[in-house]
N, C-alpha and C. Protein backbone atom coordinates (compact mmCIF):
# COMPACT_ATOMS: atom_id res chain seq x y z
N UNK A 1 163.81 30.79 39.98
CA UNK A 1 162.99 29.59 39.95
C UNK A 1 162.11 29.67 38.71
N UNK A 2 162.24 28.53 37.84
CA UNK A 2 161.44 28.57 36.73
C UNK A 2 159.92 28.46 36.97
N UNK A 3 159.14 28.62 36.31
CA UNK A 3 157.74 28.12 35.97
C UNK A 3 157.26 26.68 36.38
N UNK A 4 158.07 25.95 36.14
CA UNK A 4 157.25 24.82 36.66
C UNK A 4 158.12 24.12 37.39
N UNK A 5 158.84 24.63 37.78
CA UNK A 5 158.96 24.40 39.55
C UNK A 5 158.52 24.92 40.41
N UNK A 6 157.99 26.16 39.65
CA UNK A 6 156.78 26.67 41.01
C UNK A 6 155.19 25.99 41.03
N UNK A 7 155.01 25.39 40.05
CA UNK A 7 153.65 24.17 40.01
C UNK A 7 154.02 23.28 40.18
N UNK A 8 155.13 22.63 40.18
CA UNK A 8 155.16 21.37 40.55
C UNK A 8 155.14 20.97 42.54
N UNK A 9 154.85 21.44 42.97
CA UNK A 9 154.30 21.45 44.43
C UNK A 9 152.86 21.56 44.52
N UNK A 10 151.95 21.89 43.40
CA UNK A 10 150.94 22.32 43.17
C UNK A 10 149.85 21.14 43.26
N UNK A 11 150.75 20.40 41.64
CA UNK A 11 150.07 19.12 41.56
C UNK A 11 150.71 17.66 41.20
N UNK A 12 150.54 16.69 41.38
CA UNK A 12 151.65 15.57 40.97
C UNK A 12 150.56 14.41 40.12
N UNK A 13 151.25 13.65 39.30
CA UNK A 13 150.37 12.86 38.59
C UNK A 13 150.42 11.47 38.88
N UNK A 14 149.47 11.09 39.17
CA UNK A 14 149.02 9.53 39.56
C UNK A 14 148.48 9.15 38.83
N UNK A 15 149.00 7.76 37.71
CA UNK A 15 148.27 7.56 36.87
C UNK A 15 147.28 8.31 35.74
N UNK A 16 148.23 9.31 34.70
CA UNK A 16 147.90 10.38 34.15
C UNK A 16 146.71 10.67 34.61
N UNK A 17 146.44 10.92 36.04
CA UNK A 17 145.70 11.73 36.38
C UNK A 17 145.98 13.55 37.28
N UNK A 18 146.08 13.86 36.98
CA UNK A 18 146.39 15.39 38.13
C UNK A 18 145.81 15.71 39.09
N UNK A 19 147.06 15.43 40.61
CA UNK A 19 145.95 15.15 41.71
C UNK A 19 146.65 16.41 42.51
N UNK A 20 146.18 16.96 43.39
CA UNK A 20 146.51 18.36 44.11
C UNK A 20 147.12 17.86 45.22
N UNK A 21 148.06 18.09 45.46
CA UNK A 21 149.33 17.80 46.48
C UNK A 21 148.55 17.66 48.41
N UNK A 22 148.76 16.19 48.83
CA UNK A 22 147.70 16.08 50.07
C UNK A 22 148.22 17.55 51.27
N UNK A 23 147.46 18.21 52.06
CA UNK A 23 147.67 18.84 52.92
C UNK A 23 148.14 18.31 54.22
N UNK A 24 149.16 19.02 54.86
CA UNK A 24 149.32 17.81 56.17
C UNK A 24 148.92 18.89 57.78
N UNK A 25 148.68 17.39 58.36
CA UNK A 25 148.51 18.35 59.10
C UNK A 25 148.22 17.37 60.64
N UNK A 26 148.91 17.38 62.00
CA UNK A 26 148.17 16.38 63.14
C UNK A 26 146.84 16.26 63.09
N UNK A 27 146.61 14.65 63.42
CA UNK A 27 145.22 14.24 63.38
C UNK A 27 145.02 13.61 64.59
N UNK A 28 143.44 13.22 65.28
CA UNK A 28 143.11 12.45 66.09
C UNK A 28 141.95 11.53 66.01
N UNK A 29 141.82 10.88 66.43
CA UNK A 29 140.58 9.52 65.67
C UNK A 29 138.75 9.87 65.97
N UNK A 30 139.09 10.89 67.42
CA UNK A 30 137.68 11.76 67.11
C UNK A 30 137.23 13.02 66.65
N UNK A 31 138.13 13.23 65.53
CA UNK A 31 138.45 14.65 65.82
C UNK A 31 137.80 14.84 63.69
N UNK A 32 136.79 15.92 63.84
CA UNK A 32 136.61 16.10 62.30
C UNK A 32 137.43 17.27 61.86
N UNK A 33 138.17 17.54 60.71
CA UNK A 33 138.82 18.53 60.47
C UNK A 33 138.21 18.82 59.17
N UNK A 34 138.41 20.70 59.33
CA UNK A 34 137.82 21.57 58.00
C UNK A 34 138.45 20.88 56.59
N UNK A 35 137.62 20.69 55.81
CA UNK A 35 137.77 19.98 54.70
C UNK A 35 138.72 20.71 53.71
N UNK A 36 138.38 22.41 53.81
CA UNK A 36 138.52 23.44 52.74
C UNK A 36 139.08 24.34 53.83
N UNK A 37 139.90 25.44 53.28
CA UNK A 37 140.17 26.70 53.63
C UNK A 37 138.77 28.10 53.48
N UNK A 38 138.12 28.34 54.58
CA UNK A 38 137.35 29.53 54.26
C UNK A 38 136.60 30.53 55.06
N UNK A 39 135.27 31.00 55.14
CA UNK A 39 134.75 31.33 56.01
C UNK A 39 133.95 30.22 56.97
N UNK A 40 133.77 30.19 58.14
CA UNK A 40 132.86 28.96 58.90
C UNK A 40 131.55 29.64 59.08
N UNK A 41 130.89 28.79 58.94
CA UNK A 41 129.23 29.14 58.91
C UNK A 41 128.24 28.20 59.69
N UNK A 42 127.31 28.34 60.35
CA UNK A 42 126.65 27.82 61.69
C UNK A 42 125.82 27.17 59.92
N UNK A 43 125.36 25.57 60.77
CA UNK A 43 124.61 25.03 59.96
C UNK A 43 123.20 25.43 59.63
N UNK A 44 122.63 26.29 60.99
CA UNK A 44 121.65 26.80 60.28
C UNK A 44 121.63 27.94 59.77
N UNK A 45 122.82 28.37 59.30
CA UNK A 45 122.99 29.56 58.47
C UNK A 45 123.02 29.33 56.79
N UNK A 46 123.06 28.02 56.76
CA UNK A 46 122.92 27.30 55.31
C UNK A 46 121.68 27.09 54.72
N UNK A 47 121.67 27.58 53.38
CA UNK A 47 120.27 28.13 52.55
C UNK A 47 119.80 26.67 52.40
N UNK A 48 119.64 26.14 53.02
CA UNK A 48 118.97 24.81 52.38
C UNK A 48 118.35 24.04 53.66
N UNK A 49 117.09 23.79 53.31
CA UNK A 49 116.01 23.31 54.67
C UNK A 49 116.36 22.00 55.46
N UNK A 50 117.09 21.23 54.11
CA UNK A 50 117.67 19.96 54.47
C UNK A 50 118.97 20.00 55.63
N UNK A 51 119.56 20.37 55.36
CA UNK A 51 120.84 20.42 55.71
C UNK A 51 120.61 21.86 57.18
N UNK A 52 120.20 22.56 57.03
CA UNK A 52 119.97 23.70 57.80
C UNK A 52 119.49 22.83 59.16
N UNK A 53 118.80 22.58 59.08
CA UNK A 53 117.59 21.49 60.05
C UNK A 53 117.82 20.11 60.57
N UNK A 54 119.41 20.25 59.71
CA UNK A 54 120.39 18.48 60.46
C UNK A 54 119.54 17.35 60.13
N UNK A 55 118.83 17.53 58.66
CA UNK A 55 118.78 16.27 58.67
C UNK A 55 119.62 15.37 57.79
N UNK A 56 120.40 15.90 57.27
CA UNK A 56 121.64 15.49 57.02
C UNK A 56 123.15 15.00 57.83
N UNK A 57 122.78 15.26 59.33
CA UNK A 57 123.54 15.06 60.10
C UNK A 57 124.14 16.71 60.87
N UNK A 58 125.50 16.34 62.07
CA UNK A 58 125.40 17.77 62.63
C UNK A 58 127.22 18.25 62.13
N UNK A 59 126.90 19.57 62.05
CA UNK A 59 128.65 20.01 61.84
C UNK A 59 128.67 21.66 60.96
N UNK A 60 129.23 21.65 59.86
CA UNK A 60 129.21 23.24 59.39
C UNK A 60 129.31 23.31 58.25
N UNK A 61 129.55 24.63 57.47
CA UNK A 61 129.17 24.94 56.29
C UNK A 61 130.34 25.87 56.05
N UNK A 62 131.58 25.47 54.68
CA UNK A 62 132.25 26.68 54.76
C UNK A 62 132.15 27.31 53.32
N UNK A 63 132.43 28.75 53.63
CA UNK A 63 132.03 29.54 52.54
C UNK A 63 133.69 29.35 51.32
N UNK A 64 133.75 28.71 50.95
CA UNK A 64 135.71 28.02 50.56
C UNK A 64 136.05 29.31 49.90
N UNK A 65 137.21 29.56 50.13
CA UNK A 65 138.57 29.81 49.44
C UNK A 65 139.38 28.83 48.23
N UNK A 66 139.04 28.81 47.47
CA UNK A 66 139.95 27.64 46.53
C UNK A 66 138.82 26.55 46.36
N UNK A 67 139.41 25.48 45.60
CA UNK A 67 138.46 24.25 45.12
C UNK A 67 139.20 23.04 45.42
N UNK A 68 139.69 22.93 46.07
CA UNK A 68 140.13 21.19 46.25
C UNK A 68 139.78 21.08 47.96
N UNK A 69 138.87 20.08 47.73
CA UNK A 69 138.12 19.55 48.68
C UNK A 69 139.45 18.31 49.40
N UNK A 70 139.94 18.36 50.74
CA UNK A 70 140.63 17.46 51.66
C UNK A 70 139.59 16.83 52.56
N UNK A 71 140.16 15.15 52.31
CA UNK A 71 139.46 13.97 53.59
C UNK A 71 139.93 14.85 55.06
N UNK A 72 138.10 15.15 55.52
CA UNK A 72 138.75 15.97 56.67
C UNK A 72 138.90 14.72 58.21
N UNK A 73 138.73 13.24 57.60
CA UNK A 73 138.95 12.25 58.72
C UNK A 73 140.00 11.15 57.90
N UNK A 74 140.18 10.10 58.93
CA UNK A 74 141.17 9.37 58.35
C UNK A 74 139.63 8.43 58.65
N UNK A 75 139.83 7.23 57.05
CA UNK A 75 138.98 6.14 57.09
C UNK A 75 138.75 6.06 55.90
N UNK A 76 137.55 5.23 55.76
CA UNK A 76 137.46 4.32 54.69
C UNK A 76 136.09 5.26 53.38
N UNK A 77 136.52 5.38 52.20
CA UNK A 77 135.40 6.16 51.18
C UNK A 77 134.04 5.01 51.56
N UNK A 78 132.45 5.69 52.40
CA UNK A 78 131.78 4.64 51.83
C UNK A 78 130.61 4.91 51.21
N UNK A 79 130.72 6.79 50.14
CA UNK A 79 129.74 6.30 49.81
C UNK A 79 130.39 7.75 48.86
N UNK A 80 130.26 7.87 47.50
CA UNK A 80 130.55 8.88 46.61
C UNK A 80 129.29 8.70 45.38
N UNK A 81 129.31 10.39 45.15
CA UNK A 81 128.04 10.44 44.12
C UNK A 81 128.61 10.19 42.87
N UNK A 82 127.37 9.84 41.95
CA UNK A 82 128.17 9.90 40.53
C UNK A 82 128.18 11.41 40.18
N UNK A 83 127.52 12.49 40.56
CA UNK A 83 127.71 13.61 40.38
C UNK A 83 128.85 13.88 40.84
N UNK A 84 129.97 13.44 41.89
CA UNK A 84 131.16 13.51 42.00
C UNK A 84 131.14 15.05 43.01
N UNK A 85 129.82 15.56 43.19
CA UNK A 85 129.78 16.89 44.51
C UNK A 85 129.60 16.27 45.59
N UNK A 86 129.44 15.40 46.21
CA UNK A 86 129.56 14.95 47.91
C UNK A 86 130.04 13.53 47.75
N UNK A 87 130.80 13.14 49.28
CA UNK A 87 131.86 12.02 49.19
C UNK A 87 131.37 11.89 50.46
N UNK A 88 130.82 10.36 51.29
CA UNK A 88 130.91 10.01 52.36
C UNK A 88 132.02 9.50 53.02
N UNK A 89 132.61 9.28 54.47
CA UNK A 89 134.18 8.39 55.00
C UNK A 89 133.68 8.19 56.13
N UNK A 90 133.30 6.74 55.81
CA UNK A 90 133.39 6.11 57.30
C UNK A 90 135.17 6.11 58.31
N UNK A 91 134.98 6.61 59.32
CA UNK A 91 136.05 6.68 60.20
C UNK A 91 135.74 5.00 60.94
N UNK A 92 137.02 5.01 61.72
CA UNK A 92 137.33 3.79 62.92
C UNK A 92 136.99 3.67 63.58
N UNK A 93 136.19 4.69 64.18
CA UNK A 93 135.35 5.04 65.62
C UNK A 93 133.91 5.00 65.02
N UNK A 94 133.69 5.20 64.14
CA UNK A 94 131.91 4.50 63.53
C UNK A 94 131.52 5.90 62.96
N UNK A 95 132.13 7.16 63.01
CA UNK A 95 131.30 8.52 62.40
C UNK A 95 131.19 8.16 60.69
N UNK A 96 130.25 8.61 60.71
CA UNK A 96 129.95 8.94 58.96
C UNK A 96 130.61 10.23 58.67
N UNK A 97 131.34 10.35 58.55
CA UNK A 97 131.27 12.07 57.81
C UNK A 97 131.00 12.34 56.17
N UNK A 98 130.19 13.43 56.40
CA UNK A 98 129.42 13.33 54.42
C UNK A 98 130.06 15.08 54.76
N UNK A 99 130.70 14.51 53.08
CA UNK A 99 131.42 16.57 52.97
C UNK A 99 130.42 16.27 51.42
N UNK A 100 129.89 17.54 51.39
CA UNK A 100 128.86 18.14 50.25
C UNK A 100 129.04 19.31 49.61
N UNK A 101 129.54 19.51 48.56
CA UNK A 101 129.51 21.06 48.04
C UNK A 101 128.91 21.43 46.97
N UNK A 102 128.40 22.44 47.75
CA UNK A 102 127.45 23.43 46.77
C UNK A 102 125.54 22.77 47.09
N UNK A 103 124.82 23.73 46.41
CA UNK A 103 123.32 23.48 47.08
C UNK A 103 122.92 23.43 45.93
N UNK A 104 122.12 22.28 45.88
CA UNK A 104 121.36 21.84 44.36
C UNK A 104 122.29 21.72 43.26
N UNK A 105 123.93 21.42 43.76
CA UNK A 105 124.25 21.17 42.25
C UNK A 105 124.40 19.36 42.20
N UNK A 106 123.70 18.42 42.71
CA UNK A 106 123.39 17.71 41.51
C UNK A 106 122.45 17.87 40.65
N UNK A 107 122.15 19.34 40.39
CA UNK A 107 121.69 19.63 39.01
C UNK A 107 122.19 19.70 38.12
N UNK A 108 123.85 19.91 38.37
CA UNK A 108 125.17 19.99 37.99
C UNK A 108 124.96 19.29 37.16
N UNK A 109 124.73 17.51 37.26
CA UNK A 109 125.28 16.20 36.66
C UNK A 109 126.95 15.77 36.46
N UNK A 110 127.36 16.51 37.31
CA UNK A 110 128.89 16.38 37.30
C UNK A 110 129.61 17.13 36.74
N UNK A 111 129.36 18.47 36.39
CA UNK A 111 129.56 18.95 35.78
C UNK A 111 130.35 20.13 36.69
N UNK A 112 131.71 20.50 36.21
CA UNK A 112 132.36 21.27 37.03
C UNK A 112 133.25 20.37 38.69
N UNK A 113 132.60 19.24 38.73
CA UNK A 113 133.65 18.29 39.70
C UNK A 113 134.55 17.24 39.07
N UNK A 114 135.58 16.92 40.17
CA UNK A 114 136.10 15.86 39.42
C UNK A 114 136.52 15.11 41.16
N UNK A 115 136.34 14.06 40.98
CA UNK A 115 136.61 13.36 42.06
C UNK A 115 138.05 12.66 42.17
N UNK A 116 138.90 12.26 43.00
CA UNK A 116 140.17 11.46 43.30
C UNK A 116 140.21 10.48 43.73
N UNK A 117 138.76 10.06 44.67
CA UNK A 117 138.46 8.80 45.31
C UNK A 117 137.32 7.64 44.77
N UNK A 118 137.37 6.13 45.23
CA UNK A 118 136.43 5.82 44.68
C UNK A 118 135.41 5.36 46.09
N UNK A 119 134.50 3.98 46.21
CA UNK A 119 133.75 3.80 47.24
C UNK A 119 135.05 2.77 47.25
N UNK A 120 135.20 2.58 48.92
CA UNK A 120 136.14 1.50 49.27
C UNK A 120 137.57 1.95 49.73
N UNK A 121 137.90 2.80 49.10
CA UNK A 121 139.30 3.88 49.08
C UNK A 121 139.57 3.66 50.49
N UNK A 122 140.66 4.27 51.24
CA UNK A 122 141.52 3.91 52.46
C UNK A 122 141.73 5.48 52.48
N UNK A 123 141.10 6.37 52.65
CA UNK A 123 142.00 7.61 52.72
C UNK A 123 142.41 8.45 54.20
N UNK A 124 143.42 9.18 54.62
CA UNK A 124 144.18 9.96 55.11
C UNK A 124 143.51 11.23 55.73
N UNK A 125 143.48 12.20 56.51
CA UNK A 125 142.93 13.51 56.72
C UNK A 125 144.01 14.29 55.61
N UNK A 126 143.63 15.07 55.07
CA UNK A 126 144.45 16.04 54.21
C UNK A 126 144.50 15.44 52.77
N UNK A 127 143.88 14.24 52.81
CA UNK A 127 144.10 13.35 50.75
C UNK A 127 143.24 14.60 50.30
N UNK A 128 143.12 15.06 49.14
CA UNK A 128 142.46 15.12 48.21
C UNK A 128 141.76 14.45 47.75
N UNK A 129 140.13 14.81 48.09
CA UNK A 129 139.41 13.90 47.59
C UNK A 129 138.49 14.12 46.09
N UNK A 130 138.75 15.54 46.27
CA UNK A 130 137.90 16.34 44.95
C UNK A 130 137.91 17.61 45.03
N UNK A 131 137.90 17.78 43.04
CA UNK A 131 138.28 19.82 43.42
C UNK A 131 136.77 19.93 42.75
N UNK A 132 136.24 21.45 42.61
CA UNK A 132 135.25 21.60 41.70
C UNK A 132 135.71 23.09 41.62
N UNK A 133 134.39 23.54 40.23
CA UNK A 133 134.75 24.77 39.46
C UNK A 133 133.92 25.76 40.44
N UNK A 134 134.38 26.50 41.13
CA UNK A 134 133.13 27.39 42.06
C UNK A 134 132.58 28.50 40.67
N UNK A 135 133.25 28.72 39.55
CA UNK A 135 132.20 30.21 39.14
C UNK A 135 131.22 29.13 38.01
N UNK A 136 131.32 27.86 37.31
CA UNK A 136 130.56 27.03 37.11
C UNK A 136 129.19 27.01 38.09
N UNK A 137 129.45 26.46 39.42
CA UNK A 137 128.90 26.64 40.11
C UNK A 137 127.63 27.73 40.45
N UNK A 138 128.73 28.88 40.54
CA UNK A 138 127.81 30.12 40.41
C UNK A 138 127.08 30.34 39.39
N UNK A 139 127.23 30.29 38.14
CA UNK A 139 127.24 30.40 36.63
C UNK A 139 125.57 29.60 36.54
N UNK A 140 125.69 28.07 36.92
CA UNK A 140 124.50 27.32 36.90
C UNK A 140 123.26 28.33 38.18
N UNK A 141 123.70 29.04 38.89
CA UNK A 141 122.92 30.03 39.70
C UNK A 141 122.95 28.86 41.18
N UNK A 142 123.86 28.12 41.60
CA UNK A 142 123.79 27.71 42.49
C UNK A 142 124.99 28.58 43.39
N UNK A 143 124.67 27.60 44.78
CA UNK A 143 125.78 28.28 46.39
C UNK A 143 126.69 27.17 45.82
N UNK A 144 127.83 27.54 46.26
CA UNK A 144 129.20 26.93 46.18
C UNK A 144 129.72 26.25 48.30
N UNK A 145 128.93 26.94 49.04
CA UNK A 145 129.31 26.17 50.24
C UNK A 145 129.24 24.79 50.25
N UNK A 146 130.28 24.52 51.25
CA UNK A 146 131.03 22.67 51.10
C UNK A 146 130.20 22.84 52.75
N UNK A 147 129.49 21.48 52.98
CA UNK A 147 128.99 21.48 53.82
C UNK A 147 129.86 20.24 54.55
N UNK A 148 130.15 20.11 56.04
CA UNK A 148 130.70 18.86 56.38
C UNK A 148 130.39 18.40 57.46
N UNK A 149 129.14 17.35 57.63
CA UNK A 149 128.63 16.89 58.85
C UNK A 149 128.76 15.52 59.44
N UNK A 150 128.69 15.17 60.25
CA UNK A 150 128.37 13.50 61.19
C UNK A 150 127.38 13.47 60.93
N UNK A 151 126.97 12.60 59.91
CA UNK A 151 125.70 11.89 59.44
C UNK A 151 125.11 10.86 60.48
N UNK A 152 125.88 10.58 61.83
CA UNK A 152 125.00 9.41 62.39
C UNK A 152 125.33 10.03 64.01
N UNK A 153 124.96 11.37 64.31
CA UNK A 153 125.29 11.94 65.31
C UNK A 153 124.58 11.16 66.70
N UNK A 154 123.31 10.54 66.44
CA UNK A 154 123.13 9.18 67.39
C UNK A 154 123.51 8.43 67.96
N UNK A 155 124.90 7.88 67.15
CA UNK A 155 125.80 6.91 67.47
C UNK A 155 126.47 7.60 68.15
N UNK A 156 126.84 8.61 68.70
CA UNK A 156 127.87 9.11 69.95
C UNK A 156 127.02 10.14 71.54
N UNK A 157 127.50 9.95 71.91
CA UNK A 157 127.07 10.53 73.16
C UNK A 157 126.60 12.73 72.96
N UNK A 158 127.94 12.73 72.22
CA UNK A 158 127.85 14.06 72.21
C UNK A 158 128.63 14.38 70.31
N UNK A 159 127.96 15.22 69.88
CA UNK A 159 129.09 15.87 68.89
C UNK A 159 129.44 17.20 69.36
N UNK A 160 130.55 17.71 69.43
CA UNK A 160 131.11 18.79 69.89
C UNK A 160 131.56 19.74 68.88
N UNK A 161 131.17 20.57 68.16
CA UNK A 161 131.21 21.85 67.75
C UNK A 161 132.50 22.48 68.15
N UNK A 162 133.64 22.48 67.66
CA UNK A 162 134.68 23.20 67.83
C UNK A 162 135.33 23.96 67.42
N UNK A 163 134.53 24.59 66.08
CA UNK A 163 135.35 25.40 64.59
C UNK A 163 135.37 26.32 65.61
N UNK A 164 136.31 27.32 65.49
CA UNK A 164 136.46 28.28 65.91
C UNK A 164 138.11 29.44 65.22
N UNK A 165 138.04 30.47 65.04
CA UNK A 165 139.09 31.11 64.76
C UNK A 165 139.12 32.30 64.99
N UNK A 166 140.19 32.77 65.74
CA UNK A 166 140.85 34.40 66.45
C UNK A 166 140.64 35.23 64.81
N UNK A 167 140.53 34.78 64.22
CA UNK A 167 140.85 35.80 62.85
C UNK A 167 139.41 35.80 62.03
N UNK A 168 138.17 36.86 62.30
CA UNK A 168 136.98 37.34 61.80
C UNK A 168 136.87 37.67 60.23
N UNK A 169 136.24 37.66 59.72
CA UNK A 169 136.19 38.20 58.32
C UNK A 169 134.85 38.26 58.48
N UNK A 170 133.55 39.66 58.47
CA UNK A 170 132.56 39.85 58.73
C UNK A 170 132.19 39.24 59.75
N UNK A 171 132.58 38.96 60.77
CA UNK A 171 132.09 38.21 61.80
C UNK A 171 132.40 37.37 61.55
N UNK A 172 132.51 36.32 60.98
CA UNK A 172 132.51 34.86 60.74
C UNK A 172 134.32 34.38 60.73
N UNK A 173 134.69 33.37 61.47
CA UNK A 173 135.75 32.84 61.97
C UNK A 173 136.39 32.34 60.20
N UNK A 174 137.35 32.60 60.24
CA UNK A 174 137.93 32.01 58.98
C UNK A 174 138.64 30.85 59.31
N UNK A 175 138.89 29.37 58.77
CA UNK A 175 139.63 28.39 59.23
C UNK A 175 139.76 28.04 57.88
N UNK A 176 141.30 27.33 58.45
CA UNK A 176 141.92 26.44 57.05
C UNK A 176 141.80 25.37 56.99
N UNK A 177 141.99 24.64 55.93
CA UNK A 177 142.16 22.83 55.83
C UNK A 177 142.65 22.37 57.11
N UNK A 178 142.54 21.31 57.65
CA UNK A 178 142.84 20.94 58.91
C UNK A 178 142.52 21.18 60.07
N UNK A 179 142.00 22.52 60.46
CA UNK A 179 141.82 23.08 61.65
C UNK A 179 140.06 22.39 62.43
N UNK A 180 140.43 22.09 63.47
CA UNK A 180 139.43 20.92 64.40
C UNK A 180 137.88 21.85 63.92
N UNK A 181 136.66 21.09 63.87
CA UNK A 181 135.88 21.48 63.49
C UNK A 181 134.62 20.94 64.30
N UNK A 182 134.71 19.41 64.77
CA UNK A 182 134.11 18.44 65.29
C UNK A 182 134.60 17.59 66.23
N UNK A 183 134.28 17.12 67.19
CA UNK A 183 134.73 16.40 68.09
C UNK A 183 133.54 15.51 68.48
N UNK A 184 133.62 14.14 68.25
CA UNK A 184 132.59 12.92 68.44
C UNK A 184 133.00 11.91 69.81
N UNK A 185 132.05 12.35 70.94
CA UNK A 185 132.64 11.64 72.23
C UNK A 185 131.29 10.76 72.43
């Protein structure tokens, strides 16, 4: 197998743009799935007062493996930064979900992200919505955790906490793209 048939599963081009091949995976309409492949982390285990303290909404923090950020719901883009580090998706059932990565990098200014979606977009669980540079990241002296919460946890009766994984890495559950994370009843 040559060289670039082993990348071409990698990435495909849409409109000379280079977009990272969508992840698949069963979905359900209340159901939030891990955005990223990595370690799972309790929200108040996240260095940041905002987000630690839910006022950003409720859900988790993963420590990623890799840089391409997946729509971890199916629904509609309704709210993306111009810094291009956090992407809101309204779902069908009314959740907000806001995926955020990294802490204080819109100090960034965009720098080290690149986004795939715009506001309005129709997207899929598993699209690609954005990759970023994690040693950039580090480099500017920021955290690289992708945070991914229900911003309007009010609007449902219960949010249900479901990350979970048989497979530890320091204690902490490792989960991949797709794997249930949230449940909004």
């Amino acid at each position: 197998m040559g060289f670039f048939s082993k990348i071409k599963g990698v990435t495909h081009n849409v409109e000379d743009v280079e977009t990272p091949v969508p992840a698949m995976f069963a979905t359900r309409n209340d159901t939030v799935y891990a955005p990223i492949s990595g370690m799972l982390v309790s929200q108040k285990e996240i260095n940041d007062e905002v987000i630690s303290q839910g006022l950003l909404g409720q859900g988790y923090g993963v420590l990623p493996v890799g840089n391409v950020v997946y729509a971890p719901v199916n629904g509609r883009v309704d709210v993306v930064t111009v810094t291009n580090h956090a992407i809101g998706i309204l779902t069908d059932n009314g959740a907000k979900v806001l995926v955020h990565v990294g802490l204080d990098t819109i100090k960034m200014d965009g720098k080290g992200f690149k986004r795939y979606v715009e506001a309005g977009d129709i997207v899929a669980a598993g699209q690609p919505i954005l990759t970023f540079d994690g040693e950039a990241i580090k480099a500017a002296g920021h955290d690289d955790v992708v945070t991914c919460v229900v911003s309007n946890p009010q609007d449902f009766d219960s949010i249900e906490l479901t990350g979970s994984s048989n497979t530890l890495l320091g204690g902490r559950p490792l989960v991949k793209v797709g794997d249930p994370l949230m449940v909004t009843k």
